[in-house]
Structures are given as C-alpha cells and as structure tokens.
Protein backbone atom coordinates (compact mmCIF):
# COMPACT_ATOMS: atom_id res chain seq x y z
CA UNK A 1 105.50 78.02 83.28
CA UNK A 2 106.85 76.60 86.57
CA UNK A 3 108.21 78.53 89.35
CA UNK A 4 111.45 76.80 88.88
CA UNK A 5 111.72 78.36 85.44
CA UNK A 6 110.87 82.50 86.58
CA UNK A 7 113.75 84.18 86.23
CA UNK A 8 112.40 86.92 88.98
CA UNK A 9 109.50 87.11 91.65
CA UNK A 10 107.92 90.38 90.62
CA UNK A 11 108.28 92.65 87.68
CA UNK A 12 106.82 96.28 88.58
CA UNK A 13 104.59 98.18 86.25
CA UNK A 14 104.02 101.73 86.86
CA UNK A 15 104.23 105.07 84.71
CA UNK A 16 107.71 106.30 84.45
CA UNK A 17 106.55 109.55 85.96
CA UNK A 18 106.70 111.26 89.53
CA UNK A 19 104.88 110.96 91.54
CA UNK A 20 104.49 107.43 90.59
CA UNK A 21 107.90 107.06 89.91
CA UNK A 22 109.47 107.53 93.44
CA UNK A 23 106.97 105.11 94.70
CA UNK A 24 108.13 102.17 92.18
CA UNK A 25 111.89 102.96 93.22
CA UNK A 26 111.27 102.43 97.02
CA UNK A 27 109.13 99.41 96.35
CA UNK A 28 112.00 97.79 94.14
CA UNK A 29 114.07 98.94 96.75
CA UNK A 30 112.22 97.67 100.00
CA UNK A 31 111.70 94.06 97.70
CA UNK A 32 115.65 93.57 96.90
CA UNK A 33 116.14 94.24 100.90
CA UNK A 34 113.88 91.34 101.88
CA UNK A 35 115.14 89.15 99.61
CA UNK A 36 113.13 89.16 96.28
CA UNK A 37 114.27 89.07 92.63
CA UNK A 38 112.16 92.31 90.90
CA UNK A 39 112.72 93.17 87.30
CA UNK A 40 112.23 96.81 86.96
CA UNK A 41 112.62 98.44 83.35
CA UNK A 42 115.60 100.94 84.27
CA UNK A 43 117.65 97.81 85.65
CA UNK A 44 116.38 94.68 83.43
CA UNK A 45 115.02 95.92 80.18
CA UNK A 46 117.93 95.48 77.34
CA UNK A 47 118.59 99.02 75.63
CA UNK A 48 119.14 96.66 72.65
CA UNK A 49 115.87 95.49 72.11
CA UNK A 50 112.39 97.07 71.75
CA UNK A 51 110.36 98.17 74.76
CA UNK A 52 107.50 95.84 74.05
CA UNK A 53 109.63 92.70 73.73
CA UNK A 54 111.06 93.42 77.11
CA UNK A 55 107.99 94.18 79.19
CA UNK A 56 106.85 90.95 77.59
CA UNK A 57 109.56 89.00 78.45
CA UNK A 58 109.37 90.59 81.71
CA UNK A 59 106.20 89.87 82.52
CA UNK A 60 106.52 86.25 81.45
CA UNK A 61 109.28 85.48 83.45
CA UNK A 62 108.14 86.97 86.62
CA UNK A 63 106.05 84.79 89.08
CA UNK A 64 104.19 88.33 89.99
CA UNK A 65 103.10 91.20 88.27
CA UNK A 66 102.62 94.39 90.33
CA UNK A 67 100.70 97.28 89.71
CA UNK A 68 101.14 100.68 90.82
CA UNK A 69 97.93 101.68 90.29
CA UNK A 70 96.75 105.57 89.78
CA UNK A 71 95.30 107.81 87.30
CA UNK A 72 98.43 108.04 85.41
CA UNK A 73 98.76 104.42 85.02
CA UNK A 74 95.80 103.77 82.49
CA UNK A 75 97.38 107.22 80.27
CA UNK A 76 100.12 105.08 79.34
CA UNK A 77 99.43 102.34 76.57
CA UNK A 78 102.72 100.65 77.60
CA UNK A 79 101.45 99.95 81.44
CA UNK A 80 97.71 99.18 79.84
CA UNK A 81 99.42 96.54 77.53
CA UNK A 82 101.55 94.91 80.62
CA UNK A 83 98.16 94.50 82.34
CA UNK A 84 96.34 93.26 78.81
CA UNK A 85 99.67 90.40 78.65
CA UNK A 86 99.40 89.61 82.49
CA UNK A 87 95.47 88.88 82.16
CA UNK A 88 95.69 87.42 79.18
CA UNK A 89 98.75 84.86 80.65
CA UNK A 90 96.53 84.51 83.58
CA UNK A 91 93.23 83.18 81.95
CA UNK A 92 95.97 80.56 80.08
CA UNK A 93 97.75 78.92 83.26
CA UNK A 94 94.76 79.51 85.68
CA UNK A 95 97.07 81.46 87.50
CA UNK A 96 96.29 85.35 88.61
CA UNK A 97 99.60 86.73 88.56
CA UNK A 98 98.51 90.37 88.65
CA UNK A 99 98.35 92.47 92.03
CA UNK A 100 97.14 95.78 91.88
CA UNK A 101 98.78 98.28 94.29
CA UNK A 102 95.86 101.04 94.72
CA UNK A 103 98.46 103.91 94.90
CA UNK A 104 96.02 106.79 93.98
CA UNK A 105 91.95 106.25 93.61
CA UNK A 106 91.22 106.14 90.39
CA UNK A 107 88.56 104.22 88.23
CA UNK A 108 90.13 101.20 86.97
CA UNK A 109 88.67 98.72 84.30
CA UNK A 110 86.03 96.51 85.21
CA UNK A 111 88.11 92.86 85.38
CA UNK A 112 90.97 94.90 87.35
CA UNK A 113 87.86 95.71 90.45
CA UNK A 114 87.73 91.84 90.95
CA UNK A 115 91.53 91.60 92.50
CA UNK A 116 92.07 92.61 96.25
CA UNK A 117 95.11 93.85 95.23
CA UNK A 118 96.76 95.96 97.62
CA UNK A 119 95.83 99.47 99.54
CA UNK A 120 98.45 102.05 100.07
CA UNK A 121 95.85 104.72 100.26
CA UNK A 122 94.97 103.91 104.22
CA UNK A 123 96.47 106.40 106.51
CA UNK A 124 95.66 103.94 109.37
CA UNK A 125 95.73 100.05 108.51
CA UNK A 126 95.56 97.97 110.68
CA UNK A 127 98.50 95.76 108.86
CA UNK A 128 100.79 98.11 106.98
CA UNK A 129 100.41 97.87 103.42
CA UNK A 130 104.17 96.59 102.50
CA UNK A 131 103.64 93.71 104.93
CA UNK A 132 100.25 93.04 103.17
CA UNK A 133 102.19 92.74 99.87
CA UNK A 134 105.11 90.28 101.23
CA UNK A 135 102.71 88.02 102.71
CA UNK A 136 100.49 87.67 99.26
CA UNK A 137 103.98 87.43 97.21
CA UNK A 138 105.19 84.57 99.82
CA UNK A 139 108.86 83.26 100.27
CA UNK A 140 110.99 84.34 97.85
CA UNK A 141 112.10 82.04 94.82
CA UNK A 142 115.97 83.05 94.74
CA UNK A 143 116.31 84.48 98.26
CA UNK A 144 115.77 84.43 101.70
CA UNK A 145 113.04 86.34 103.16
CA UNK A 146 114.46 88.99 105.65
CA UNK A 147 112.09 89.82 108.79
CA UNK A 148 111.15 92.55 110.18
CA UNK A 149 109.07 96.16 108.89
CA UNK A 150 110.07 98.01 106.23
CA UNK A 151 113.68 99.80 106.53
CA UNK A 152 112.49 103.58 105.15
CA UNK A 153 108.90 105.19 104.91
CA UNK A 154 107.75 105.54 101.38
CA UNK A 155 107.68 108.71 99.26
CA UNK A 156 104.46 111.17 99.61
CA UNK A 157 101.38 110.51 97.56
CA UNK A 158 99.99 113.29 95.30
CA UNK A 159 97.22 114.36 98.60
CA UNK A 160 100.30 114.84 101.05
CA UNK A 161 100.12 118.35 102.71
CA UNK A 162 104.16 118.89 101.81
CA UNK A 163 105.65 121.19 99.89
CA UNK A 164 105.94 118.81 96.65
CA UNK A 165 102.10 119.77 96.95
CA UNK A 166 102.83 122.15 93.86
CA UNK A 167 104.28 120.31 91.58
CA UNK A 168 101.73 118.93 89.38
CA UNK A 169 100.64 122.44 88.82
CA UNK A 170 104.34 123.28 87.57
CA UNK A 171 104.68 120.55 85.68
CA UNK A 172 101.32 120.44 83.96
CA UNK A 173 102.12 123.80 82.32
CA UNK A 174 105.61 123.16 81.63
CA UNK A 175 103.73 119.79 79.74
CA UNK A 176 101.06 121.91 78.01
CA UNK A 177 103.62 124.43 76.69
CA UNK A 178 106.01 121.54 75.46
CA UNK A 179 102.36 120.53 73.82
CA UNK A 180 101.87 123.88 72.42
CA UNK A 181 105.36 124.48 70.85
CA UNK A 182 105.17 121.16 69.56
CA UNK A 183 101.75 121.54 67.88
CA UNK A 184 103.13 124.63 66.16
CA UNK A 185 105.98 122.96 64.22
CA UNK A 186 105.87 122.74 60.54
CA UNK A 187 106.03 118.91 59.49
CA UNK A 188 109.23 118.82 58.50
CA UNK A 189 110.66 119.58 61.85
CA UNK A 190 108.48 117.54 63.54
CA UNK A 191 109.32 114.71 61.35
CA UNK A 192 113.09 115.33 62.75
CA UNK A 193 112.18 115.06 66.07
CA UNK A 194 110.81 111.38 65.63
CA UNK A 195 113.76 110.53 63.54
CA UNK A 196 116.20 111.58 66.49
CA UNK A 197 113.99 110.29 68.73
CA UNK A 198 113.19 107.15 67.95
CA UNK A 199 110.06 106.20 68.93
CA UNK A 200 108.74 102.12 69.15
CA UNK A 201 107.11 101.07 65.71
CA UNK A 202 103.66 101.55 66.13
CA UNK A 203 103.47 103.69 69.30
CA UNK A 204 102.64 106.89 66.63
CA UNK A 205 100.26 107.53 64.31
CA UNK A 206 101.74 107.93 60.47
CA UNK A 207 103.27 111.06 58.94
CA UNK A 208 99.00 112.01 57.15
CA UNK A 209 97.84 111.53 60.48
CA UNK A 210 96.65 115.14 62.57
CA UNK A 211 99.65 116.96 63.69
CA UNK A 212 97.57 117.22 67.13
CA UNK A 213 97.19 113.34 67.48
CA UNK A 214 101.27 112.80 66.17
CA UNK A 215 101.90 114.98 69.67
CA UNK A 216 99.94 113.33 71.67
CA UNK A 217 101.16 110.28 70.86
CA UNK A 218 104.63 110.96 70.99
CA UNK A 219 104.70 112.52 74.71
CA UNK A 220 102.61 109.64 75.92
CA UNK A 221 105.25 107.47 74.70
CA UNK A 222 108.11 109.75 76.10
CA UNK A 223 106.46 109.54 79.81
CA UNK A 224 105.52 106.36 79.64
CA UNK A 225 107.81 103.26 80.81
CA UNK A 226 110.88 103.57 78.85
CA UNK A 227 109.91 106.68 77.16
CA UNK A 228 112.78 108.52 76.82
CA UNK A 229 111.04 111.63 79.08
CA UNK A 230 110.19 114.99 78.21
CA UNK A 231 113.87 116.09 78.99
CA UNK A 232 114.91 114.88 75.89
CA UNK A 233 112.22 116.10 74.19
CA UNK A 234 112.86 119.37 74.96
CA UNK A 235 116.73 119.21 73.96
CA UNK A 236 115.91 117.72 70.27
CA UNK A 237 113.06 120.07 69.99
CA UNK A 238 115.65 123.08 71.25
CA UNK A 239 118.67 122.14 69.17
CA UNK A 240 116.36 121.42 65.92
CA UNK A 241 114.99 125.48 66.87
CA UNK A 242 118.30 126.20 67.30
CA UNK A 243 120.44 124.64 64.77
C-alpha cells in the first residue's frame, strides 16, 4: 500500500479500559490538534459491521499503528490480534508500521522488545515523550503539522500518588463480584445474556464449554476494544434477575 492510498496516519490500539482509556483519548486528542488523521474505534469503527473487520480495515489503512502498551493490553485478544495483523502486514511490505507506546512496564512478547517504540514512563526525559512520537510519525499525510508542545498534560498513570490511586482496588472487586454472580447463573440465563448481548462470532467458547471459561470469555470481550463494557453487563444481567 502507498501512502497516497492510507486513509489515516495512525490508528490507536489500546484496551478500552481506564486507566488506559483516558490516555488513548488525550493522545487522539493531542494528534487531531497537530494535524494528523487517527482512526480510533469509538469515532471510525462502523456499528454496522463486526469488530474484527474494522480493526482490520483500520489497521490496513493507517500508515501507523500505535500501541498503548501496559499490562492490560496483552488481556485483551482484540488488541493482541491488532498487533498479530500489524506484524504480520509488516513482514509483507518491509515496512514496520507498529510503535509501541510503553505506557505501563509490563513484559511484552519477544518480537514486540525489538521496536524502540516510545517511553511515557520517564518522569524526566530529556525530550518529552509526545514530541518523541511526532517526530517518528513525521509530517502528516492530510494535514499540516502544527508547532509547538503539547496543548494539555496527559492523564495520571496507574503509579501517580493522586487520589484515583484507589481505583483499581474498587474496581477489581466490583469485576470479581460481576465474575462471581455470573459464574452462579444456571445456563439458561446465561445463555440470555449472550443472546442480548451479542458477542463477535468466535470471541466465546460454545454453549458445552465450562461455565467458568464462557465468563471469562465474555468480560474479556466486554472490556476489550469495542466490548460493550461491564455497564451493560450488569443491566442485562440485572433485568434478566429481575424480570
């Protein structure tokens, strides 16, 4: 593919969770400012056709594929899978088109430790990290690159001293309780959960598979990049309770 025939600069991969989430958002939004064309799945992805056809096409019409690397990233099959399409696409134009933004240590797969890739980890660079990322990405193809440093600070990581310190805590037991109540469903009412739900084909085990597993598998997908979040898992599961 030529550059004259991407249809955006970057497309972002990250897991549609906070605090990961936040972070994407202010990176889309610092990109647009300076000019760049960034598909982002809450903007670009069609709600008409699957979420794997879309980070595909995504992904092959970007000139760039970034990253947002952290522990939560490799939990989600969907972001795994962008990365898998990127390095496959990569080996076939001779073309690395995958930049890893090191948002949160974590161990990362052995072909991902060969890239640079960007650190936002550094409390005291000597070039700030969004400057790092503009310069490696270049002009823009649709735009015109807009000087200057970045026009807001981005959100805390997960080591910050503030007050969102506590979240994870709250929202890891909130997650293990969804888990729980979940686990204890008869199959029947489980099985009505996935029907209103509508998970992708293939992103859950089938109906003889461990009730345990069937869980698992469908709040991974919920969290993951357009998952339809544990919100909404909690509604059908309270209204099918309820009802």
């Amino acid at each position: 593919m030529t550059s004259s025939t991407y249809q955006y600069d970057a497309f972002i991969s990250y897991r549609c969770q906070e605090p990961d989430k936040g972070f994407a958002r202010w990176l889309l939004k610092e990109l647009k400012a300076a000019g760049y064309r960034v598909a982002f799945d809450e903007v670009d992805f069609s709600p008409r056709a699957t979420f794997l056809n879309e980070m595909e096409r995504c992904c092959y019409e970007s000139r760039l594929v970034l990253a947002v690397i952290s522990p939560r990233y490799f939990e989600s099959g969907n972001t795994d899978m962008e990365a898998t399409i990127m390095t496959v696409q990569g080996m076939s134009d001779r073309n690395n088109r995958f930049i890893p933004l090191i948002y949160e240590d974590v161990q990362r797969p052995t072909w991902m430790y060969s890239l640079v890739g960007v650190n936002f980890t550094d409390e005291d660079p000597l070039v700030p990290p969004l400057d790092r990322l503009k310069a490696a990405m270049g002009e823009p193809l649709f735009g015109i690159a807009a000087s200057g440093e970045s026009t807001s600070s981005p959100p805390p990581r997960p080591n910050s001293t503030s007050a969102s310190e506590k979240r994870p805590t709250r929202d890891l037991q909130a997650r293990l309780m969804l888990m729980q109540r979940l686990s204890g469903l008869p199959n029947p009412q489980f099985e009505q959960i996935v029907f209103a739900l509508q998970p992708p084909a293939g992103s859950m085990p089938g109906s003889t598979a461990p009730l345990g597993d069937r869980v698992a598998a469908l709040l991974n997908w919920a969290e993951s990049t357009g998952g339809c979040g544990l919100e909404d898992v909690e509604a059908v599961l309270e209204a099918i309770l309820n009802g």
